[in-house]
PDB file of N, CA and C in Angstrom:
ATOM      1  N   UNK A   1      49.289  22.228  -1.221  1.00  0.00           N
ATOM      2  CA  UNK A   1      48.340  21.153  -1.029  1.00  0.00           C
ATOM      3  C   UNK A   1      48.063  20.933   0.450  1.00  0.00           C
ATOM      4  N   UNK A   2      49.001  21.054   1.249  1.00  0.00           N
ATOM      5  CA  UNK A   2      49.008  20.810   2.837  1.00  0.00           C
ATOM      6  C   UNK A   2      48.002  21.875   3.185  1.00  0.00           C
ATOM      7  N   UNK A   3      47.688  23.277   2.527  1.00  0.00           N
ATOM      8  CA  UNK A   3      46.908  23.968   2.819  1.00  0.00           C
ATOM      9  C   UNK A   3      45.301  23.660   3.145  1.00  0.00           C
ATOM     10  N   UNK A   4      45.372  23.027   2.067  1.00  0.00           N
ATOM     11  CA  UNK A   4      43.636  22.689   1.823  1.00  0.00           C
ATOM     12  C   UNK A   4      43.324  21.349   2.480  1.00  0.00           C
ATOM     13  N   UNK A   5      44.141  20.284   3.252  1.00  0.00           N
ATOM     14  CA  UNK A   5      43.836  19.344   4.340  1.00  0.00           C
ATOM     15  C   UNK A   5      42.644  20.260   4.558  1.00  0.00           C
ATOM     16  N   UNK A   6      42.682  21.065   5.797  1.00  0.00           N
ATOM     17  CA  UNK A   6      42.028  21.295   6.522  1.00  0.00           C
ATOM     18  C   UNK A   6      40.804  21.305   5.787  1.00  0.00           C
ATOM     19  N   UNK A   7      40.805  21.868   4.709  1.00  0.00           N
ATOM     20  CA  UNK A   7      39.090  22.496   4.087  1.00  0.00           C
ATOM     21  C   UNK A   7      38.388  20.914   3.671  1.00  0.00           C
ATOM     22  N   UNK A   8      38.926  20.656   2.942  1.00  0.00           N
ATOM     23  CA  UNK A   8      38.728  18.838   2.208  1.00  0.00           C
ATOM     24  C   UNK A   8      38.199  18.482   3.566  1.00  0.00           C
ATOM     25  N   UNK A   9      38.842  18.351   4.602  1.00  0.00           N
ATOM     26  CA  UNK A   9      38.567  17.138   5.433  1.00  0.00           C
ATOM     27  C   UNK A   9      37.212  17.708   6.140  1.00  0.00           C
ATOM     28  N   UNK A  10      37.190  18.914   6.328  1.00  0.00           N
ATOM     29  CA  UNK A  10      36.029  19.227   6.735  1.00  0.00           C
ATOM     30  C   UNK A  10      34.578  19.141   5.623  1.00  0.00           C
ATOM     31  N   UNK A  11      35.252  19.645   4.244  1.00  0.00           N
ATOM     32  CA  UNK A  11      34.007  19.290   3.527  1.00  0.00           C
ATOM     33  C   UNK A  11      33.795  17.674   3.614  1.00  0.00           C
ATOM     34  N   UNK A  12      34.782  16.949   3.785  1.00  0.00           N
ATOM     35  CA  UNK A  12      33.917  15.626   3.662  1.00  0.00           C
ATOM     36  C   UNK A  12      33.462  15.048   5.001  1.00  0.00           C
ATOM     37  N   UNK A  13      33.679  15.886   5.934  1.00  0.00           N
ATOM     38  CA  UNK A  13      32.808  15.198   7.321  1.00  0.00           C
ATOM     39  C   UNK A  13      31.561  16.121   6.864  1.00  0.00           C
ATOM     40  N   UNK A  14      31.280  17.359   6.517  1.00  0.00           N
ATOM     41  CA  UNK A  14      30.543  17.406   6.862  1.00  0.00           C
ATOM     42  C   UNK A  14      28.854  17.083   5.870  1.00  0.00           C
ATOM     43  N   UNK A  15      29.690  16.471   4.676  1.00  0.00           N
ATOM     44  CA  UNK A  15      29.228  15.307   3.760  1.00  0.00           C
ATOM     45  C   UNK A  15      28.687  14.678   4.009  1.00  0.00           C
ATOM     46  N   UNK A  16      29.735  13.700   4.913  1.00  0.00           N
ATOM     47  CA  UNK A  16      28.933  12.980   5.493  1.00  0.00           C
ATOM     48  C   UNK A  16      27.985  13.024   6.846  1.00  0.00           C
ATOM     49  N   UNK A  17      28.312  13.833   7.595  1.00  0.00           N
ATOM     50  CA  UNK A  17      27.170  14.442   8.455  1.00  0.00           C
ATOM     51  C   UNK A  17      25.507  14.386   7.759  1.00  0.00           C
ATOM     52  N   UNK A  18      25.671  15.623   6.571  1.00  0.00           N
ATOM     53  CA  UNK A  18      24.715  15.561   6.049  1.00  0.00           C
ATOM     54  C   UNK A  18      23.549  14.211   5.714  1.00  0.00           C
ATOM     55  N   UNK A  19      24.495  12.997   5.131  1.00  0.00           N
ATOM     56  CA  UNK A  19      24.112  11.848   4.894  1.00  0.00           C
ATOM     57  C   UNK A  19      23.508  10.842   5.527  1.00  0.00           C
ATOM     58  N   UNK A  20      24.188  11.418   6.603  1.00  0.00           N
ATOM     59  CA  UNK A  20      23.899  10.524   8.026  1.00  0.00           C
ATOM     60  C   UNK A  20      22.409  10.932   8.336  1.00  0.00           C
ATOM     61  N   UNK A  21      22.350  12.729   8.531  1.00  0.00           N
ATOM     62  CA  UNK A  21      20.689  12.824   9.133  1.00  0.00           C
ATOM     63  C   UNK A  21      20.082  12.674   7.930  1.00  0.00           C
ATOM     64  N   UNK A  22      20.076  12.621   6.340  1.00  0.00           N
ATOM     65  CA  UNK A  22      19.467  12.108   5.845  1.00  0.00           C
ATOM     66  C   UNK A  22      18.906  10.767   6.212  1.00  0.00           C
ATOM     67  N   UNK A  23      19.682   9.953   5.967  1.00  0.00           N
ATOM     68  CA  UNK A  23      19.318   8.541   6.558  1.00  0.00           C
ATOM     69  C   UNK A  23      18.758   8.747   7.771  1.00  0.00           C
ATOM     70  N   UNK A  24      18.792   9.399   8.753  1.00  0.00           N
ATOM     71  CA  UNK A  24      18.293   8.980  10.150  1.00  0.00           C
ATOM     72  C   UNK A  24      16.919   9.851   8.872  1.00  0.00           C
ATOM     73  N   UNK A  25      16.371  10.655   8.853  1.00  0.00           N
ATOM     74  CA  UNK A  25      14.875  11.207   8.542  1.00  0.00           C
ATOM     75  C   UNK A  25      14.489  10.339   7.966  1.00  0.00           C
ATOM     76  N   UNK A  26      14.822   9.655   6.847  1.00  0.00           N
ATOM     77  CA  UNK A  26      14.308   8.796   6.301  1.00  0.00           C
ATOM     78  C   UNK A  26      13.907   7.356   6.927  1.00  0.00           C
ATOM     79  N   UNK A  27      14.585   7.327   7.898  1.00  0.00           N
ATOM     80  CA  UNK A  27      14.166   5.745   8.980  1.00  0.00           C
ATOM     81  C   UNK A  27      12.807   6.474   9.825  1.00  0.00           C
ATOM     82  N   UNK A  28      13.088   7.199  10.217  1.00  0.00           N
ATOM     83  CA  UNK A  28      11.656   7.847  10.697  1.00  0.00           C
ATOM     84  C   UNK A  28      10.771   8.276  10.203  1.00  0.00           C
ATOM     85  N   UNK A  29      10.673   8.691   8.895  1.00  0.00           N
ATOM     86  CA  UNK A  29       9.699   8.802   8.012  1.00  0.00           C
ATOM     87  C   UNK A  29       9.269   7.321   7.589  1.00  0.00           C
ATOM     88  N   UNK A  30       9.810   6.414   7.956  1.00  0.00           N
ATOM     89  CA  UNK A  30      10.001   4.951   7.239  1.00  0.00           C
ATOM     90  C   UNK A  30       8.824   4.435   8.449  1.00  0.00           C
ATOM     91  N   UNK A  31       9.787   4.628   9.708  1.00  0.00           N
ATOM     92  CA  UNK A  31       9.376   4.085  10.927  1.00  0.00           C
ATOM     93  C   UNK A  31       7.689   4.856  11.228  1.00  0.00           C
ATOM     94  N   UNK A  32       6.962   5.987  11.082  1.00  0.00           N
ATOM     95  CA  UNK A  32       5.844   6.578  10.891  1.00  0.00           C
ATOM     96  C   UNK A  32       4.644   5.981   9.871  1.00  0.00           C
ATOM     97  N   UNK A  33       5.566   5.455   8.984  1.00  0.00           N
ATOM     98  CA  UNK A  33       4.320   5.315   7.894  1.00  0.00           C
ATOM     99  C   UNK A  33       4.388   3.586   7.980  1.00  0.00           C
ATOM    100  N   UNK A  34       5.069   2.835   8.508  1.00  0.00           N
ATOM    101  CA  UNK A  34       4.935   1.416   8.754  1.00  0.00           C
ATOM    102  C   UNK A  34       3.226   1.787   9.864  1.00  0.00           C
ATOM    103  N   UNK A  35       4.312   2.542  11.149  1.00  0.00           N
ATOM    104  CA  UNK A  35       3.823   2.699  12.442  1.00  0.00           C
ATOM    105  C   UNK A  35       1.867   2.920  11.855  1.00  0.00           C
ATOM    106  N   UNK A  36       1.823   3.403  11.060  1.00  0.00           N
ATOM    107  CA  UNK A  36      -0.262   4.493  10.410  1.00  0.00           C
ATOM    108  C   UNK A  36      -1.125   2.933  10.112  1.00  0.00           C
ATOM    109  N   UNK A  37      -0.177   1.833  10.084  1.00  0.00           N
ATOM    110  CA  UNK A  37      -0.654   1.080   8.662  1.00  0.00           C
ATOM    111  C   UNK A  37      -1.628  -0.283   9.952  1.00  0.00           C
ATOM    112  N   UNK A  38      -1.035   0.209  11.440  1.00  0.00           N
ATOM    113  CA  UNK A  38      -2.395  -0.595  11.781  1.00  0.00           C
ATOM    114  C   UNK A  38      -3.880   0.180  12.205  1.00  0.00           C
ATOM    115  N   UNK A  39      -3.722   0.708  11.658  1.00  0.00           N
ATOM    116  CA  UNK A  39      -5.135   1.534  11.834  1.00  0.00           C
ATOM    117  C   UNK A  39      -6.581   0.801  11.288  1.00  0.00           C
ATOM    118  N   UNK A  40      -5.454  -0.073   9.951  1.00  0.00           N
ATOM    119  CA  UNK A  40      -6.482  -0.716   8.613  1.00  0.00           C
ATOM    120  C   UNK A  40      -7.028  -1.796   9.244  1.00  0.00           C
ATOM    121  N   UNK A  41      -6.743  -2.411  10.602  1.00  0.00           N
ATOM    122  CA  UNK A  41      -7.333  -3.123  11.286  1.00  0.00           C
ATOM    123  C   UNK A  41      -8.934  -3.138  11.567  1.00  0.00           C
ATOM    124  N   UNK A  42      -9.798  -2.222  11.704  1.00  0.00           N
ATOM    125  CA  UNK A  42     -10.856  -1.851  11.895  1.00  0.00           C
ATOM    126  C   UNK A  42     -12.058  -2.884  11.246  1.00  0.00           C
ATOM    127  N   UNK A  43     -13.126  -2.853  11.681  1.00  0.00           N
ATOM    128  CA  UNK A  43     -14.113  -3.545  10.678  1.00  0.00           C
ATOM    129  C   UNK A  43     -14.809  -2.923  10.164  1.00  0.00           C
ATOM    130  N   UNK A  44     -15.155  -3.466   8.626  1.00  0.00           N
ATOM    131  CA  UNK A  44     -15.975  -2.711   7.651  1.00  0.00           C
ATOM    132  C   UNK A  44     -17.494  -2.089   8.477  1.00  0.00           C
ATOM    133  N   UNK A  45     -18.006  -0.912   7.827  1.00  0.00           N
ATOM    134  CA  UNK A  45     -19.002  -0.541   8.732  1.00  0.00           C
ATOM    135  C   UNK A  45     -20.703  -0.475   7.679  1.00  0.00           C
ATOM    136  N   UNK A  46     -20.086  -1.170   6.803  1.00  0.00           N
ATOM    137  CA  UNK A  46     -20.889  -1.117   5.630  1.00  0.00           C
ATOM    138  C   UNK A  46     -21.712  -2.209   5.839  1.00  0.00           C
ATOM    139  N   UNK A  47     -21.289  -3.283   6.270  1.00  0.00           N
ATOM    140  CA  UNK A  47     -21.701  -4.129   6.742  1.00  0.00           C
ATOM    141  C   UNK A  47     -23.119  -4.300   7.965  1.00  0.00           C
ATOM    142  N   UNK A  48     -24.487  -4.693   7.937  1.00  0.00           N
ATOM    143  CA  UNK A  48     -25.100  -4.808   9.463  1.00  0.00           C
ATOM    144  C   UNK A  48     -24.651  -6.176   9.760  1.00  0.00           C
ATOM    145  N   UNK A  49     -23.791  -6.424  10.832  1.00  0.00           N
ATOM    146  CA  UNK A  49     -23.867  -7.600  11.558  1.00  0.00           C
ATOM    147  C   UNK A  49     -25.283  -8.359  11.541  1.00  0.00           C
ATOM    148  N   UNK A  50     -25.275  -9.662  10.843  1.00  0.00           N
ATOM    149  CA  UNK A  50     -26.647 -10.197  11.550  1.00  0.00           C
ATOM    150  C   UNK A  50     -27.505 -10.275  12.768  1.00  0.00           C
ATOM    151  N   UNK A  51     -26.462 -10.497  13.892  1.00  0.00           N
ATOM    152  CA  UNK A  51     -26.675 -10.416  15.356  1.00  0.00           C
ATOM    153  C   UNK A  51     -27.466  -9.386  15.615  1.00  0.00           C
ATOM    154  N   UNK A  52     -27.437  -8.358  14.743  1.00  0.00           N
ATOM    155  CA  UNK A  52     -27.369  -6.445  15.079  1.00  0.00           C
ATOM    156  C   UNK A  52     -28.992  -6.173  14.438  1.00  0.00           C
ATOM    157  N   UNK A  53     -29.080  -7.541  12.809  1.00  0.00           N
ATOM    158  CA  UNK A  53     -30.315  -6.070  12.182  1.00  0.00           C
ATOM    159  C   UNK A  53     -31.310  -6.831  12.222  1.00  0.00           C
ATOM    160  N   UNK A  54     -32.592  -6.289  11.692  1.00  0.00           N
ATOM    161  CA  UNK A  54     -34.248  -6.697  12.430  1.00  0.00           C
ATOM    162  C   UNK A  54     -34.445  -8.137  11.808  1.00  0.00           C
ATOM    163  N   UNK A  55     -34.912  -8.620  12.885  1.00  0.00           N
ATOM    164  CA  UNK A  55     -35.145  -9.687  12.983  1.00  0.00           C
ATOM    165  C   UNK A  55     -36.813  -9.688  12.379  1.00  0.00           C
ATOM    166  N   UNK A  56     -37.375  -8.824  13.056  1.00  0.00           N
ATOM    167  CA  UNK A  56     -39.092  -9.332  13.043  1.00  0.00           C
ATOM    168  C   UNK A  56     -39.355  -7.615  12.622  1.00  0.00           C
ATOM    169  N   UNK A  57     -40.555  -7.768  12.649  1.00  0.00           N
ATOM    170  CA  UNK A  57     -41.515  -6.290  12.127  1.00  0.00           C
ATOM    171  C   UNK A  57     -41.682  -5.690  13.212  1.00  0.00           C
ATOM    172  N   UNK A  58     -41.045  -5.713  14.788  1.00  0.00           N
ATOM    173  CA  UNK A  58     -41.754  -4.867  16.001  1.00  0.00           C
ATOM    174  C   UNK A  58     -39.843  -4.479  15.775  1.00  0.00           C
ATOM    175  N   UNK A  59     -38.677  -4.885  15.653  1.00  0.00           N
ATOM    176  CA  UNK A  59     -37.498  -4.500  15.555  1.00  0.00           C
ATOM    177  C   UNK A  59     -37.460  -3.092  14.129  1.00  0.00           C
ATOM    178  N   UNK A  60     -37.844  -3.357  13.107  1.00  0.00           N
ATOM    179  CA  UNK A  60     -37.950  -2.733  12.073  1.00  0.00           C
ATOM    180  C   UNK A  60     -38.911  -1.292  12.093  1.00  0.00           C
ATOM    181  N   UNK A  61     -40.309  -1.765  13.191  1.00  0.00           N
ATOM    182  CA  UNK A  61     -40.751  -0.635  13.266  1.00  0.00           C
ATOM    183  C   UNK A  61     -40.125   0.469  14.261  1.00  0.00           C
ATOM    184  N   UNK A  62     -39.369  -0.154  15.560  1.00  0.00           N
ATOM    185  CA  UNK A  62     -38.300   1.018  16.329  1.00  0.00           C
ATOM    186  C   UNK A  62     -36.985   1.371  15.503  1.00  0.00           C
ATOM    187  N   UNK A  63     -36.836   0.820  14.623  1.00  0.00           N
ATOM    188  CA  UNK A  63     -35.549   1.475  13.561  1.00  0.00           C
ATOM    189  C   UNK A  63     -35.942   2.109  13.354  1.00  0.00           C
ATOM    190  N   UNK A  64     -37.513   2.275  12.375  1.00  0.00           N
ATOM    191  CA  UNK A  64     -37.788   3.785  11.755  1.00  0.00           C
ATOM    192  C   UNK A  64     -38.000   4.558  12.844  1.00  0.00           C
ATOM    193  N   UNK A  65     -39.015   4.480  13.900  1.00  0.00           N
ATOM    194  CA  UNK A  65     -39.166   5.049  14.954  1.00  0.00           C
ATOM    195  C   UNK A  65     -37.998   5.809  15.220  1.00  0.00           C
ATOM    196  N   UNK A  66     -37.013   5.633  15.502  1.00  0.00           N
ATOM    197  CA  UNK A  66     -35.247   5.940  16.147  1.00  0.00           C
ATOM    198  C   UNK A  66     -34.824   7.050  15.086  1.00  0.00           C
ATOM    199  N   UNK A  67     -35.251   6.862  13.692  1.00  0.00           N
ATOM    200  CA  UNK A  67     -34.769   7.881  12.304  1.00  0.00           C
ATOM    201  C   UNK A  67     -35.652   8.895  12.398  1.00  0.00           C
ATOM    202  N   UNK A  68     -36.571   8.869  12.752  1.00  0.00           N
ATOM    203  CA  UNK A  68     -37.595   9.782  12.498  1.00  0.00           C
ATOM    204  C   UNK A  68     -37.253  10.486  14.124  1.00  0.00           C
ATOM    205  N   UNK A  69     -36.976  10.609  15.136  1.00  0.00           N
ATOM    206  CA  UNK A  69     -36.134  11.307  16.158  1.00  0.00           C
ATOM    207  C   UNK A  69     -35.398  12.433  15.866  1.00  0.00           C
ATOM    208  N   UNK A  70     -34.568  11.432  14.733  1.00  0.00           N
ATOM    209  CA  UNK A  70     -33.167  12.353  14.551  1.00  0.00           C
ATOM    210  C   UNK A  70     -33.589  13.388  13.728  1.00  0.00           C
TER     211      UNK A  70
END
C-alpha cells in the first residue's frame, strides 16, 4: 500500500489541477459573455428621430433627390 502513496497522491493533485483550470475557463468564458452584453446599449435605427425627418415638401423633395444619387 505504501507503494501506491506516490501514484494516488499525484492522481489526485492532478484532479484537482484539472478542476481548477476548469473553473478558471469557465470564469472567463463567464467574464466574456457578461463583458458582449453592453453592446445592447445602442439605439434602435428603425426608428426616424422627429428632429431628423421632413418637416415640409422642399425637405422631402432633397430626400428623394439624395436616393436617386445613390
Amino acid at each position: 500500500m505504501q507503494e501506491n502513496t506516490p501514484q494516488a497522491l499525484t492522481l489526485i493533485f492532478n484532479l484537482i489541477i484539472m478542476n481548477i483550470r476548469k473553473i478558471i475557463a469557465f470564469l472567463l468564458l463567464a467574464g466574456l459573455a457578461f463583458q458582449s452584453c453592453s453592446k445592447l446599449d445602442t439605439p434602435p435605427t428603425d426608428v426616424i428621430d422627429p428632429s431628423k425627418a421632413f418637416r415640409n415638401l422642399d425637405d422631402l423633395n432633397m430626400g428623394v433627390l439624395g436616393l436617386m444619387l445613390l
